[in-house]
PDB file of N, CA and C in Angstrom:
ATOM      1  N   UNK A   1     -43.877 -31.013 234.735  1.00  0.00           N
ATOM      2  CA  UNK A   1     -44.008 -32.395 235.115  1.00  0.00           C
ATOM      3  C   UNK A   1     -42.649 -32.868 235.625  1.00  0.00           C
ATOM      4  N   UNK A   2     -42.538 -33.478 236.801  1.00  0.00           N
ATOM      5  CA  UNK A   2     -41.090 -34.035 237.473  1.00  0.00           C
ATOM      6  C   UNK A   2     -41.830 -35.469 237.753  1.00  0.00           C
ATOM      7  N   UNK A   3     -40.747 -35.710 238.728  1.00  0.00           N
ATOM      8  CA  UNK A   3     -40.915 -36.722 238.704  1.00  0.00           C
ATOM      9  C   UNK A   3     -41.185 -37.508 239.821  1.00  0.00           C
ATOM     10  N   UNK A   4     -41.150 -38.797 240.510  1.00  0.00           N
ATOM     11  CA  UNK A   4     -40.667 -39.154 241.814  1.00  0.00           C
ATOM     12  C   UNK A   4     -39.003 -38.981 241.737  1.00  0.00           C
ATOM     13  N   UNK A   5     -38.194 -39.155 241.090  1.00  0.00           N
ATOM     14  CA  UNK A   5     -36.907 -38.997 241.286  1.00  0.00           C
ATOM     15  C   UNK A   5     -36.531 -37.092 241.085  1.00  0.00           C
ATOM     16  N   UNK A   6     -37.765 -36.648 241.866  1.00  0.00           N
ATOM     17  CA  UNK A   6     -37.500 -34.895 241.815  1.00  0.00           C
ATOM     18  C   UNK A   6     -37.496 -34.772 243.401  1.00  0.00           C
ATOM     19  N   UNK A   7     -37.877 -36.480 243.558  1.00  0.00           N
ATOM     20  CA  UNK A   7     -37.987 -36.096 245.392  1.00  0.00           C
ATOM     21  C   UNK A   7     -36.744 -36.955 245.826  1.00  0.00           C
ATOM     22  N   UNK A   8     -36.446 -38.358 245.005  1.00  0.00           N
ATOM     23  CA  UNK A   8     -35.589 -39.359 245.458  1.00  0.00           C
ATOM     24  C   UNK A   8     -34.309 -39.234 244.769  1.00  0.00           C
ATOM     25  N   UNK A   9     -33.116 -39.508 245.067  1.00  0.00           N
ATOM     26  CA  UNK A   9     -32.424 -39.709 244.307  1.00  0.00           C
ATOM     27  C   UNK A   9     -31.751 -40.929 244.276  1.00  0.00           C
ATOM     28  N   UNK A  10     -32.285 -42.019 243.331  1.00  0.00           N
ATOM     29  CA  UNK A  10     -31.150 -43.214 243.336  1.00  0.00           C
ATOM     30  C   UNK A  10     -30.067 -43.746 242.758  1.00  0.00           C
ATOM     31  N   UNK A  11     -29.323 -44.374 243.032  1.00  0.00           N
ATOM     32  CA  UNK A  11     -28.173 -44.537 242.577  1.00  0.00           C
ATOM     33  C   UNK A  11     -27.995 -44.488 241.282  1.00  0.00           C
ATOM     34  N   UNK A  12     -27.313 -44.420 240.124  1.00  0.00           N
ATOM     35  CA  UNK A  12     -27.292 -44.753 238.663  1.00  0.00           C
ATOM     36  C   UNK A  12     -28.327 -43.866 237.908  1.00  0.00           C
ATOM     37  N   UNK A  13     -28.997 -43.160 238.601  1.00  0.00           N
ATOM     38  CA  UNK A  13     -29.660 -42.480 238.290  1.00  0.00           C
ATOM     39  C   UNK A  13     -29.623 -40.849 238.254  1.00  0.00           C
ATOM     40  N   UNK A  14     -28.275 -40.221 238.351  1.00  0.00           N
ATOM     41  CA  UNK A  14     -28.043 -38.920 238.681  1.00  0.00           C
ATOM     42  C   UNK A  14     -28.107 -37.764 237.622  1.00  0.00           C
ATOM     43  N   UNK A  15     -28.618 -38.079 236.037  1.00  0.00           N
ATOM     44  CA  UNK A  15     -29.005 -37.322 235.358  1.00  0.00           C
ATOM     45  C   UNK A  15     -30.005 -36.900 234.939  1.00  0.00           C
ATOM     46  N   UNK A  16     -30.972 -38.452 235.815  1.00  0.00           N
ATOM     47  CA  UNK A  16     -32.470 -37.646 235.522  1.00  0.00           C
ATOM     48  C   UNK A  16     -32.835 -37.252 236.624  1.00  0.00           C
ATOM     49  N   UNK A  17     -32.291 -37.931 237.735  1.00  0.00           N
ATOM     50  CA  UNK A  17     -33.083 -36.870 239.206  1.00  0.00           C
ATOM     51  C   UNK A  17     -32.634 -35.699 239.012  1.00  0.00           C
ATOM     52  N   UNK A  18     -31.099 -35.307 238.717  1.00  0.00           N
ATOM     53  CA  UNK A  18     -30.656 -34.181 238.523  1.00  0.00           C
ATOM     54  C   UNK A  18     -31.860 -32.942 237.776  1.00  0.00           C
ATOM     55  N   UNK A  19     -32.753 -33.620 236.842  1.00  0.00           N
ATOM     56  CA  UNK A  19     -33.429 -32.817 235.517  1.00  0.00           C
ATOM     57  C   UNK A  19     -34.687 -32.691 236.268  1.00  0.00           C
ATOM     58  N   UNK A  20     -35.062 -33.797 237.135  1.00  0.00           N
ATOM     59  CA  UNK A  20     -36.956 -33.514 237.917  1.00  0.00           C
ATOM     60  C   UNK A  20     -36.335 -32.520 239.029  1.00  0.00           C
ATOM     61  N   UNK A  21     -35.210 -32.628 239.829  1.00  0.00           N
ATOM     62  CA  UNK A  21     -34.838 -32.328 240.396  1.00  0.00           C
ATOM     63  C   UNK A  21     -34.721 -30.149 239.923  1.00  0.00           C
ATOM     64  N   UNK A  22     -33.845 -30.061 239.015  1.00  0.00           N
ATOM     65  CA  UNK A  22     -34.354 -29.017 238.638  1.00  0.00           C
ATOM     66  C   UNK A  22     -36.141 -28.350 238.332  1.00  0.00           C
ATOM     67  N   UNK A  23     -36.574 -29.100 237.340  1.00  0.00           N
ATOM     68  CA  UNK A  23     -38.093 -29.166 237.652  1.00  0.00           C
ATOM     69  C   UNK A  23     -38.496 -28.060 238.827  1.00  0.00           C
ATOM     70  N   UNK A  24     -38.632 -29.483 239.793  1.00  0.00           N
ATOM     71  CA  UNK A  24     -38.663 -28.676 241.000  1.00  0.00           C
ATOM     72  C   UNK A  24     -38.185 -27.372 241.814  1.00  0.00           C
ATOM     73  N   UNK A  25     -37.092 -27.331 241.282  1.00  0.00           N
ATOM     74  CA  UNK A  25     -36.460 -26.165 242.011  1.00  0.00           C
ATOM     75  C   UNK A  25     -37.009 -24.506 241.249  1.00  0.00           C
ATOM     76  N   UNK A  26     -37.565 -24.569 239.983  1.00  0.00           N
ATOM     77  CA  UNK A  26     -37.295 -23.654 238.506  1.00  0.00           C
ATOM     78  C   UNK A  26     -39.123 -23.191 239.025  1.00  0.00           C
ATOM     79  N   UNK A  27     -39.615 -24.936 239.465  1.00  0.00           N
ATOM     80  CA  UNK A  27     -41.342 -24.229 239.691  1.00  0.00           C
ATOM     81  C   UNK A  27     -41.520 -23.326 241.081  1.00  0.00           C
ATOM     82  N   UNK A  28     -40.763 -24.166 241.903  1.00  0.00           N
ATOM     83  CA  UNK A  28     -40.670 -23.579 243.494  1.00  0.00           C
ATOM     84  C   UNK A  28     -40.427 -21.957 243.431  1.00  0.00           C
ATOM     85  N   UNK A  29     -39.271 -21.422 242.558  1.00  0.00           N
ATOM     86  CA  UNK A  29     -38.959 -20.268 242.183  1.00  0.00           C
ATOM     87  C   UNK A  29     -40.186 -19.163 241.781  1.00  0.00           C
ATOM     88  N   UNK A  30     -40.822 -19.722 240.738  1.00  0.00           N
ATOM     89  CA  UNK A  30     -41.505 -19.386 239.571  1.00  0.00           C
ATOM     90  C   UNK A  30     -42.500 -19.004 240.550  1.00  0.00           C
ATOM     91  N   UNK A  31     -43.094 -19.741 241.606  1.00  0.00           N
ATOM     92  CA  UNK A  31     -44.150 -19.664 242.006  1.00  0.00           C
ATOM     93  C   UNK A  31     -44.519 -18.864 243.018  1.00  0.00           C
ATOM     94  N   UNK A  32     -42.646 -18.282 243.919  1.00  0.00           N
ATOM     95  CA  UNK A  32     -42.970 -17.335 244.550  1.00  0.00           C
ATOM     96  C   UNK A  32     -42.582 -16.179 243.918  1.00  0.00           C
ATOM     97  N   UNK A  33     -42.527 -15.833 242.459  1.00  0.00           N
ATOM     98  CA  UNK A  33     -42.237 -14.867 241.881  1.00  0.00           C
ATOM     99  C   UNK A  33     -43.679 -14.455 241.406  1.00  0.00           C
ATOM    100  N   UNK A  34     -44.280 -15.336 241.197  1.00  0.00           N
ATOM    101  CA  UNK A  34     -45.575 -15.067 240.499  1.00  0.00           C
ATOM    102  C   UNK A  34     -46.666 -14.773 242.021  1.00  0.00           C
ATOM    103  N   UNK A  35     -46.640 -14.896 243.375  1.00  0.00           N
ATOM    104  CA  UNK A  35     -46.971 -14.799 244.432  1.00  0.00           C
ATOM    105  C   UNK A  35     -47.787 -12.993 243.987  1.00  0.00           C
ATOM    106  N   UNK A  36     -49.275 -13.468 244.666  1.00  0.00           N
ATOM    107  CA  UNK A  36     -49.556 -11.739 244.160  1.00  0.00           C
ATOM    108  C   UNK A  36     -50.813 -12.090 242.698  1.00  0.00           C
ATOM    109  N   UNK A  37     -50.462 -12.940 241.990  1.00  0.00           N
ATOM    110  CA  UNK A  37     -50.671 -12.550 240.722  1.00  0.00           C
ATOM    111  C   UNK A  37     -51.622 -13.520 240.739  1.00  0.00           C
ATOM    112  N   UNK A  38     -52.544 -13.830 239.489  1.00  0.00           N
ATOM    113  CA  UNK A  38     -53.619 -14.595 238.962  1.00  0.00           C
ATOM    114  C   UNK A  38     -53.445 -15.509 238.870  1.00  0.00           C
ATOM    115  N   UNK A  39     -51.931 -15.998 238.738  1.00  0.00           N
ATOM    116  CA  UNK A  39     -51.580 -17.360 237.803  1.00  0.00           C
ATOM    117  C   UNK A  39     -50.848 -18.101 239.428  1.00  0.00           C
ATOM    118  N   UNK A  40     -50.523 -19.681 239.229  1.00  0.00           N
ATOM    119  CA  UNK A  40     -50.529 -20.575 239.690  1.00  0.00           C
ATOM    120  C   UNK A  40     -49.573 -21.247 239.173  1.00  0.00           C
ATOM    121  N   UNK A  41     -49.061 -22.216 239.919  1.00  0.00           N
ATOM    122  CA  UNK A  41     -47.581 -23.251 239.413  1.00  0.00           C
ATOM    123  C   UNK A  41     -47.928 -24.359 240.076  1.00  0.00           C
ATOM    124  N   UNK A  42     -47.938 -25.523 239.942  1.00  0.00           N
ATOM    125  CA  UNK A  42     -47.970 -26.703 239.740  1.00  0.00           C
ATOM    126  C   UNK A  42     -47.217 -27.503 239.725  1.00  0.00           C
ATOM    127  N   UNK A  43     -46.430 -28.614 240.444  1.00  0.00           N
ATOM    128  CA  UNK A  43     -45.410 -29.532 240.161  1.00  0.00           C
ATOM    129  C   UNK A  43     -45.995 -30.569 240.550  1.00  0.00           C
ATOM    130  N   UNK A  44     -46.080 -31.835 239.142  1.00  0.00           N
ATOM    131  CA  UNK A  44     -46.477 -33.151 239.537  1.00  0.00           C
ATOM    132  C   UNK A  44     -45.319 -34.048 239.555  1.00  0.00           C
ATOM    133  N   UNK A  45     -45.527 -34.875 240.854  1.00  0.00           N
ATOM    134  CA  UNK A  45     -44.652 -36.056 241.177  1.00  0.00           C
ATOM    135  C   UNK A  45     -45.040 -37.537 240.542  1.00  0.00           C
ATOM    136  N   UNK A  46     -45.556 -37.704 239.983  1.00  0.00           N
ATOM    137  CA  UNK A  46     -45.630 -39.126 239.522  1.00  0.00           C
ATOM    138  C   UNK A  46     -44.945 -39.738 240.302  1.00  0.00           C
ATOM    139  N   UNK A  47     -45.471 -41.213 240.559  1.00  0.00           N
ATOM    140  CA  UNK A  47     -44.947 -42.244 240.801  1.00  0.00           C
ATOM    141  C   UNK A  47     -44.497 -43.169 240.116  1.00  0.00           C
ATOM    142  N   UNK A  48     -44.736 -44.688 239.780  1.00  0.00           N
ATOM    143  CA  UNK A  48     -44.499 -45.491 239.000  1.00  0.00           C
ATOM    144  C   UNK A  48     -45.218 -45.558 237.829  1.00  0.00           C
ATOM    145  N   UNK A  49     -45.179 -45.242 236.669  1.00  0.00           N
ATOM    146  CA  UNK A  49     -46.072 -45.928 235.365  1.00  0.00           C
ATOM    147  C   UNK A  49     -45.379 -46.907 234.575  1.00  0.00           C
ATOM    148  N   UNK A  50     -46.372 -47.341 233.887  1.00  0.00           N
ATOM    149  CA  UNK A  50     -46.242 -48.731 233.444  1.00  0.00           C
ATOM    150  C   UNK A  50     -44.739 -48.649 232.130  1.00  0.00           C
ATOM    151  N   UNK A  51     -43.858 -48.105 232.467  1.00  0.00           N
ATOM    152  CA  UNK A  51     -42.712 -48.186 231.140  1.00  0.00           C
ATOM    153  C   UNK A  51     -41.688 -49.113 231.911  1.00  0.00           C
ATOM    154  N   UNK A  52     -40.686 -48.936 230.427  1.00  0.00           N
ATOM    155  CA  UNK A  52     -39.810 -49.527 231.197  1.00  0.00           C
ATOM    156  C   UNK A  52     -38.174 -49.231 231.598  1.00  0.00           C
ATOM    157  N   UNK A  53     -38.341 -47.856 231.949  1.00  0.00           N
ATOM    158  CA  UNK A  53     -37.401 -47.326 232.498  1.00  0.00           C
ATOM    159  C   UNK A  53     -36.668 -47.847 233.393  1.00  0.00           C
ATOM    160  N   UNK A  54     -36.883 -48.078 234.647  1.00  0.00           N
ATOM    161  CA  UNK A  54     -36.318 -49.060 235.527  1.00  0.00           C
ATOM    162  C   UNK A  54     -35.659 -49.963 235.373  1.00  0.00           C
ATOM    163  N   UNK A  55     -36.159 -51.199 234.293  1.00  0.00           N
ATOM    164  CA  UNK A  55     -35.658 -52.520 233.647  1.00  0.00           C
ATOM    165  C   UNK A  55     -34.645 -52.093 232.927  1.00  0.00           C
ATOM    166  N   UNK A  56     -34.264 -51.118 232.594  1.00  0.00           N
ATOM    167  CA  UNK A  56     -33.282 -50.403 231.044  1.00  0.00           C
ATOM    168  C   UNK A  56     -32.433 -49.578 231.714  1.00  0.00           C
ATOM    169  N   UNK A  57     -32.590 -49.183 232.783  1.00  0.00           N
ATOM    170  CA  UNK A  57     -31.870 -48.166 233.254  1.00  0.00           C
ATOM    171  C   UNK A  57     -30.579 -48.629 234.388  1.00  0.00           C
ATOM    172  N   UNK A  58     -29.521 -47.703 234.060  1.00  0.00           N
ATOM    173  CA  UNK A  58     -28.036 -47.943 234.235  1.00  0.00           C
ATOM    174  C   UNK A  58     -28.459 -47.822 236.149  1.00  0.00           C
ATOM    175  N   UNK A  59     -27.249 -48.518 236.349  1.00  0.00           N
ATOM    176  CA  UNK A  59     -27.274 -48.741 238.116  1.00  0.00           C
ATOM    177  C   UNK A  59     -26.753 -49.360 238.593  1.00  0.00           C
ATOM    178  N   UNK A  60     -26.085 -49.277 239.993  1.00  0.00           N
ATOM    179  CA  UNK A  60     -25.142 -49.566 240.236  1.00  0.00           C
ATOM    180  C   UNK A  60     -25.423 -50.644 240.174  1.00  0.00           C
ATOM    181  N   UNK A  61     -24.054 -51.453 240.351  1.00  0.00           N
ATOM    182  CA  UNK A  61     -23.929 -52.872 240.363  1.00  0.00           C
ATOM    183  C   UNK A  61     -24.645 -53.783 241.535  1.00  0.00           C
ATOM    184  N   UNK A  62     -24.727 -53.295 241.994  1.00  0.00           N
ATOM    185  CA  UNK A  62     -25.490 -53.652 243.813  1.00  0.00           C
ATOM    186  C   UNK A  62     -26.696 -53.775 243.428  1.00  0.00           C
ATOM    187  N   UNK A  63     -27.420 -52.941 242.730  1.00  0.00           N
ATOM    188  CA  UNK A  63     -29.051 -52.869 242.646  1.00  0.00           C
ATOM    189  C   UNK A  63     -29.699 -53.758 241.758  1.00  0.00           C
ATOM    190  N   UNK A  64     -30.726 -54.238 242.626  1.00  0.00           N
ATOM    191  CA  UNK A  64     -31.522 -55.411 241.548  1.00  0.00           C
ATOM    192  C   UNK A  64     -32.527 -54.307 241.256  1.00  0.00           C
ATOM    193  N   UNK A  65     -33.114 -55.203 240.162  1.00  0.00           N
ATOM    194  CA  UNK A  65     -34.707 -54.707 240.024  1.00  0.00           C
ATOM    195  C   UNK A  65     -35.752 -54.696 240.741  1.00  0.00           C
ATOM    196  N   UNK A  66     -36.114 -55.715 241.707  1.00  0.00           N
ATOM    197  CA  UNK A  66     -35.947 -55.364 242.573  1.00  0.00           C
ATOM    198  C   UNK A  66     -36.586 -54.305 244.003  1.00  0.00           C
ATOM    199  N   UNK A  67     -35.089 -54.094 243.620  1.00  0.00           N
ATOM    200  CA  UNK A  67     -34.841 -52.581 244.533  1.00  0.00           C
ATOM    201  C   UNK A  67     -35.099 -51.405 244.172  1.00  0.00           C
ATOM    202  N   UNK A  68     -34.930 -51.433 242.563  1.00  0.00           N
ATOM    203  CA  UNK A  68     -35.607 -50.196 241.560  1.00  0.00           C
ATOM    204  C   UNK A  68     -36.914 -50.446 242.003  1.00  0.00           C
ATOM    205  N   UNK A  69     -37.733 -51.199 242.006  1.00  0.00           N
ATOM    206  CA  UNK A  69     -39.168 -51.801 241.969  1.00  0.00           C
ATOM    207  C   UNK A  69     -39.434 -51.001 243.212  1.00  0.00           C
ATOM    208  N   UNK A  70     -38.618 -51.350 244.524  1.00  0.00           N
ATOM    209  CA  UNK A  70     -39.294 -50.335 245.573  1.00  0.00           C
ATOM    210  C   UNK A  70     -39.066 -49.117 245.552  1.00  0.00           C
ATOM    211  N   UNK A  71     -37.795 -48.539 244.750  1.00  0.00           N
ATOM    212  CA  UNK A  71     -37.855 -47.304 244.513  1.00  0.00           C
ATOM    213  C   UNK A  71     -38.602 -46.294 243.943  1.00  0.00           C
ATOM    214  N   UNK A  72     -38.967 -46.647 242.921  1.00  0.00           N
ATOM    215  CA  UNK A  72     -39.911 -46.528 242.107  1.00  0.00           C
ATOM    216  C   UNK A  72     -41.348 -46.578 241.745  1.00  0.00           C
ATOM    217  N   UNK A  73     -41.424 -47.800 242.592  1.00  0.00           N
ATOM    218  CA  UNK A  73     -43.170 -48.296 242.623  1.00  0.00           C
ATOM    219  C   UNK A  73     -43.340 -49.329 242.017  1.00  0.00           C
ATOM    220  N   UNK A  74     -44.206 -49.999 242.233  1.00  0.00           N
ATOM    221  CA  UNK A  74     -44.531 -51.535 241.256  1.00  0.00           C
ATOM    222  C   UNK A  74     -44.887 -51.689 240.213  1.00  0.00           C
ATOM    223  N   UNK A  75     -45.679 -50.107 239.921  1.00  0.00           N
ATOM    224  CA  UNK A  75     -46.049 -50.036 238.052  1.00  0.00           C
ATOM    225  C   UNK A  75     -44.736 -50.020 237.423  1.00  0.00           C
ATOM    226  N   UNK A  76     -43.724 -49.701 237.898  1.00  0.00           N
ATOM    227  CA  UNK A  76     -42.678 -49.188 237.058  1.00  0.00           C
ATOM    228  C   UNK A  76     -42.282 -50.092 235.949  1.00  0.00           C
ATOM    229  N   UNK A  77     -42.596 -51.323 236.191  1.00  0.00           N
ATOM    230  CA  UNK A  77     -42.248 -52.648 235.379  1.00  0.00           C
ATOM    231  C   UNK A  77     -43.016 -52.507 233.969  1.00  0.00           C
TER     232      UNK A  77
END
């Protein structure tokens, strides 16, 4: 499971895109290693859900909520 910030990276945010971001890179791998075989790999992007990560989360000084809000999606609130 990653994330939308496995595709985006925004500001104040460089330790968890960093982590979907891996995600991504570990399944992308996985999946042409397993190429050939029975099994299958999967990476979901989520978008916005209803927490409140966004509202809580560190960022630059510039960024409103906002702007997280379009980053993120409108559930994010």
């Amino acid at each position: 499971m990653s994330s939308l910030f496995g595709l985006v990276s925004p500001s104040g945010q460089t330790a968890y895109a960093a982590s979907k971001f891996a995600v991504r890179g570990f399944s992308n791998a996985l999946r042409l290693e397993l190429a050939g075989s029975n099994l299958g790999v999967t990476v979901v992007h989520p978008g916005g859900v209803a927490t409140k990560i966004a509202e809580n989360a560190r960022r630059h000084a510039g960024i409103t909520n906002a702007e997280m809000t379009e980053l993120s999606g409108p559930a994010a609130f």
